[in-house]
Every structure is written in C-alpha cells, then in structure tokens.
Protein backbone atom coordinates (compact mmCIF):
# COMPACT_ATOMS: atom_id res chain seq x y z
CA UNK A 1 -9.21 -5.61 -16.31
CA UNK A 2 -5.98 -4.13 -13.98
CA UNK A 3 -3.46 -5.38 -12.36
CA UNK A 4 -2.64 -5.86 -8.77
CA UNK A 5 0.25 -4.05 -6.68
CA UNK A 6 1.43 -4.74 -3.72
CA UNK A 7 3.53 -1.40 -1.85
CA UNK A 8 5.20 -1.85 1.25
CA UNK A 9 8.04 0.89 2.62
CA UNK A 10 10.14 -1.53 5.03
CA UNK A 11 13.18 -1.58 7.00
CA UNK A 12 16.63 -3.23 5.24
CA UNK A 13 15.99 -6.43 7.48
CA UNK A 14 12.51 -6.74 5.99
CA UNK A 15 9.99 -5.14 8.10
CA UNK A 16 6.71 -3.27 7.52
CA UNK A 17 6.33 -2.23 10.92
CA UNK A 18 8.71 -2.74 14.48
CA UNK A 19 8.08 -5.30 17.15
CA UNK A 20 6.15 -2.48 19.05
CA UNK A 21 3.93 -2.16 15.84
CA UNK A 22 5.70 1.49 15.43
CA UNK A 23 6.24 2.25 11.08
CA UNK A 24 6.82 6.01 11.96
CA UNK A 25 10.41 5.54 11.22
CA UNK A 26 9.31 4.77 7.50
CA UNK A 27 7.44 8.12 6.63
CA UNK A 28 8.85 9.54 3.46
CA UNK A 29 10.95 12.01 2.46
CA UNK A 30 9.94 15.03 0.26
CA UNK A 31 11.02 13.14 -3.16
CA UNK A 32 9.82 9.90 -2.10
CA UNK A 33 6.52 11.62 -1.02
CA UNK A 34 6.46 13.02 -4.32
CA UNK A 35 7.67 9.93 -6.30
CA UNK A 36 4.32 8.35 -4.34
CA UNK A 37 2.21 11.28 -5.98
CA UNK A 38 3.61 10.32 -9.53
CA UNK A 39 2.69 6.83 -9.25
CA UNK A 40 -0.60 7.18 -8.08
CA UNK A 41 -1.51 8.51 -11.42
CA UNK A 42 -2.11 4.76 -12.72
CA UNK A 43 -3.88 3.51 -9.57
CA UNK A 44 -7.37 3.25 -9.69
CA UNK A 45 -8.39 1.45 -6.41
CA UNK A 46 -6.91 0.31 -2.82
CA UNK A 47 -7.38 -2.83 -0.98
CA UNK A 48 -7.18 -1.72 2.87
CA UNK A 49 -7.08 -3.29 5.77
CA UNK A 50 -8.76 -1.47 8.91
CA UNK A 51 -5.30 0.54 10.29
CA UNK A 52 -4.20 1.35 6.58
CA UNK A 53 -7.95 2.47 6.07
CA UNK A 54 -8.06 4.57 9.23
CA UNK A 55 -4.38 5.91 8.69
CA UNK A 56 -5.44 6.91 5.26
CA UNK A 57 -8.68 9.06 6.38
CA UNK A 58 -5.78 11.68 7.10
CA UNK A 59 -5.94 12.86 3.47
CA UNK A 60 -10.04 13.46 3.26
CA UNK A 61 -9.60 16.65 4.41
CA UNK A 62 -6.71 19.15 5.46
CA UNK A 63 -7.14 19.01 9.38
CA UNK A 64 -7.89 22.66 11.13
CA UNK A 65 -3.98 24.18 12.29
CA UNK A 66 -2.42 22.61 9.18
CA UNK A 67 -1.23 23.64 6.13
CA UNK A 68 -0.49 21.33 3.59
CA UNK A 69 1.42 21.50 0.80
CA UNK A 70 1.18 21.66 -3.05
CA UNK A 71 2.27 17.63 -3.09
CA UNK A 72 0.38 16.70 -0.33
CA UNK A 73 -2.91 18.54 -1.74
CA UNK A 74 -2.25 16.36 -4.67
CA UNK A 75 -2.07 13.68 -3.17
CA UNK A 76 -4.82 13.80 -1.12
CA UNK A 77 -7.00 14.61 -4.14
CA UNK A 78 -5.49 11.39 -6.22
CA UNK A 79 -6.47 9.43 -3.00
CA UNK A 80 -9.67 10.78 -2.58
CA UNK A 81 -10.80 9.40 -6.65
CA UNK A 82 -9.44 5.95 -5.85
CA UNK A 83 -11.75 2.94 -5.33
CA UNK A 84 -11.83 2.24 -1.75
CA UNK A 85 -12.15 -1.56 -0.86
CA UNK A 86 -11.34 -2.11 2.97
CA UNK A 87 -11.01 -5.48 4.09
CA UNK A 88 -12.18 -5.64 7.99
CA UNK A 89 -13.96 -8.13 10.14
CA UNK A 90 -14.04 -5.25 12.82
CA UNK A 91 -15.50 -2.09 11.41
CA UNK A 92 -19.29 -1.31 10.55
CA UNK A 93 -20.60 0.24 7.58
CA UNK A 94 -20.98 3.37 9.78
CA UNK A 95 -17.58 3.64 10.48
CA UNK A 96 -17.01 3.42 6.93
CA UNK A 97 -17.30 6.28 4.17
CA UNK A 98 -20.33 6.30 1.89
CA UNK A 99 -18.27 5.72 -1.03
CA UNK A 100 -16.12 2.61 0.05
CA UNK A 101 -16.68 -0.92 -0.40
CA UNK A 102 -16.47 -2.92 3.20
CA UNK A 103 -15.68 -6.90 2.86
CA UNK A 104 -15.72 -8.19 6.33
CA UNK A 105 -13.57 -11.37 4.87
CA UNK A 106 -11.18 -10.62 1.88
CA UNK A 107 -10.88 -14.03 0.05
CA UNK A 108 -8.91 -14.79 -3.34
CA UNK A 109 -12.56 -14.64 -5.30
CA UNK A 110 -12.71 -10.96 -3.74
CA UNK A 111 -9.33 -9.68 -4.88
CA UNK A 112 -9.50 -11.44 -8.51
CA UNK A 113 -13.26 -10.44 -8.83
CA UNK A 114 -12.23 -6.15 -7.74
CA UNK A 115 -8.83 -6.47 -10.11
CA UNK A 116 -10.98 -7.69 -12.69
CA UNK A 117 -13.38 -5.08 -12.22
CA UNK A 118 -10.52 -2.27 -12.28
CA UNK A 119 -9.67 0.20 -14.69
CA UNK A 120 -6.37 0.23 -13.54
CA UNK A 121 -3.74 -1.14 -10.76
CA UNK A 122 -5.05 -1.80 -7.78
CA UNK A 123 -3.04 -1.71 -4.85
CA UNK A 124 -3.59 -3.61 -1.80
CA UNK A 125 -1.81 -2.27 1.36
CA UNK A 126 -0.72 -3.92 4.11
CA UNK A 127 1.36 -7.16 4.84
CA UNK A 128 -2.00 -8.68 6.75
CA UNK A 129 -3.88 -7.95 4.28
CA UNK A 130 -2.30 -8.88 1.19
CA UNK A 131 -0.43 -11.88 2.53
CA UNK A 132 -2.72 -14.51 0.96
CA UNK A 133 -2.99 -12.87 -2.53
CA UNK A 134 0.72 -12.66 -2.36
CA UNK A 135 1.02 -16.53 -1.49
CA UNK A 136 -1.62 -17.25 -4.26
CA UNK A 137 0.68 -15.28 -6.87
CA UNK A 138 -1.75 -12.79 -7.61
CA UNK A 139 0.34 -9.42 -7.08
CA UNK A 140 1.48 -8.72 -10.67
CA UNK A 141 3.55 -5.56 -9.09
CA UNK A 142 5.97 -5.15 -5.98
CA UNK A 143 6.98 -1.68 -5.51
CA UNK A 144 9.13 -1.88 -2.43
CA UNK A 145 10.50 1.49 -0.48
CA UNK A 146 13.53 0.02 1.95
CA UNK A 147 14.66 2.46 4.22
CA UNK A 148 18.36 2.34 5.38
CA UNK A 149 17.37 1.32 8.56
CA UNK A 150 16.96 -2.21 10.66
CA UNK A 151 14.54 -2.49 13.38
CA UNK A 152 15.25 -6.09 14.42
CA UNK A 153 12.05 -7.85 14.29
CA UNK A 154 8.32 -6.85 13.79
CA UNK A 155 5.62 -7.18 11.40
CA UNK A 156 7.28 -8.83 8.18
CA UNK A 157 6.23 -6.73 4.72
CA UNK A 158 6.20 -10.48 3.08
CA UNK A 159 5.01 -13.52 3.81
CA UNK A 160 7.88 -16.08 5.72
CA UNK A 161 6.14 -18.88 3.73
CA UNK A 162 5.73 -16.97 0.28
CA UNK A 163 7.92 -18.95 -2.64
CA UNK A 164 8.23 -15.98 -5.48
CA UNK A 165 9.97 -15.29 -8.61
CA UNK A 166 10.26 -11.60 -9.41
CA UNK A 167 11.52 -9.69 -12.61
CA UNK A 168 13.19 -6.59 -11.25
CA UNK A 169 11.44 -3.58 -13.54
CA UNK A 170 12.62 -0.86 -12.22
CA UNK A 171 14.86 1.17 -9.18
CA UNK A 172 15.90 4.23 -7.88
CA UNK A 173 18.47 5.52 -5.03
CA UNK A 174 16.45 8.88 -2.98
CA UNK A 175 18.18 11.85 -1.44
CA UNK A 176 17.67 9.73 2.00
CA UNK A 177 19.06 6.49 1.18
CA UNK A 178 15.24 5.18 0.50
CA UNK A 179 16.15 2.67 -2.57
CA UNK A 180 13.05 1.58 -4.72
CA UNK A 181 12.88 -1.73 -6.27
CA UNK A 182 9.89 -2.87 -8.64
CA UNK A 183 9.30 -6.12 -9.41
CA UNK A 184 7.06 -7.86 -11.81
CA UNK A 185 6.05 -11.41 -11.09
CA UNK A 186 7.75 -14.06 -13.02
CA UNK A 187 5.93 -15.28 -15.72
C-alpha cells in the first residue's frame, strides 16, 4: 500500500497559478530542479489532471534543437517509470499514451483504490485535481515549493474550504529564495 502526496510550487500569497492562468513564474531553479529529481526516487505513480498530463509529455522525449541536461535526462527517465493515472473528462484514450490509466471522473474510491494499489507515494498534481482528496484528508504528504513572489489572485494551490492539521516534517531555504515545507497530516 503507498501513500499519497500532494506537490504544489505556489506564490507566497498562496497561488498555484495567476489570475491569467500563467505558473511560468514558478519554474525551478537548478537546485530545486534537482531537489525534484531526488525526491522522485520514492514516487511510484502520478495522479494528473489533463494540463499537468499534457505539460508533463515534455519529458517523453528530448525535443529536436534541445539539449538537455544530465538532471533533466534523469528526470525525464524517473518520470517516464512512474504510473500514469490522468484524471480527465475531456481527453480520449487516443490522446492518451498506451501505458497510462485514463479515469474520465476521479472520485475518492479511485484515489484510495490506486494508493492502495501503489508500491510507493503517489502524487497527485494539480489544485483541481486533488482538491477533493485533500478535503477528504486523504493526502498523507504536502510538499510545498513557495516562491518569493505574490501574484495577487489566481488559481489557489489549496482548497478555500479545506480544514487541515499538518505536522511540519521537513524544510529547506534554495539559492533563489524557493523555501520547502513538508507536511505530514495530523494524525
């Protein structure tokens, strides 16, 4: 049986993305990129919603003109042995790859029934999509990458409604200001 993560980078006043639905102002850093290598090595499968999924298609292959480097080949290979659930009412199966799982309708059943199933953490990315699970108290893990910037208003990384307790587990301070807190869920 894993556990369930929940991974958001977000602005200091909260947000996953801005009010024009922009997040490029979150990309990471070279040691936060790399600190996202490291801790892949206990994931085992993502919950995705249909942007995250499409974003993440990036790292199937190195696109033609690019060079990537020695991190990002790793990381594209630790993405590319991950469990891929994506949760989407829009996409097909044939906009999907072979080897992904497509739930047009994520329920709580669904997330309990793949973190059961899981030989390790499974992260589910996105505030859409992991809002209920969240509500429900089913994220066991809240890594949380705030970037020393505001952007006012925009797509919140938690739920408004969401009533949590949280054990802080863990933080670090980056070269860019980036400050990682992980949280456990009160028990």
């Amino acid at each position: 049986m894993g556990t369930l993560g929940y991974t958001a980078t977000i602005s200091i006043d909260g947000y996953a993305a801005d009010a024009d639905g922009d997040f490029q102002w979150s990309a990471p850093g070279d040691d936060v990129f790399d600190f996202h290598v490291e801790r892949m090595a206990d994931v085992s499968a993502e919950i995705l919603g249909r942007r995250t999924y499409e974003l993440m298609r990036y790292w199937e292959a190195e696109p033609a003109g690019e060079a990537w480097s020695a991190a990002e080949h790793e990381f594209a290979r630790r993405s590319q042995s991950l469990d891929i659930v994506v949760a989407s009412s829009t996409l097909t199966r044939e906009k999907v790859a072979d080897a992904d799982v497509l739930v047009p309708h994520l329920g709580l059943a669904d997330v309990e029934r793949i973190v059961g199933e899981a030989a390790g953490e499974v992260e589910i990315f996105g505030p859409t999509v992991a809002s209920e699970a969240i509500r429900a108290g089913l994220v066991d893990h809240f890594r949380l990458f705030i970037m020393p910037k505001a952007v006012g208003g925009g797509l919140r990384a938690l739920p408004g409604d969401a009533r949590l307790g949280m054990d802080l587990v863990g933080q670090r301070v980056f070269q860019d200001g980036t400050v990682y807190l992980h949280y456990t869920r009160a028990r």
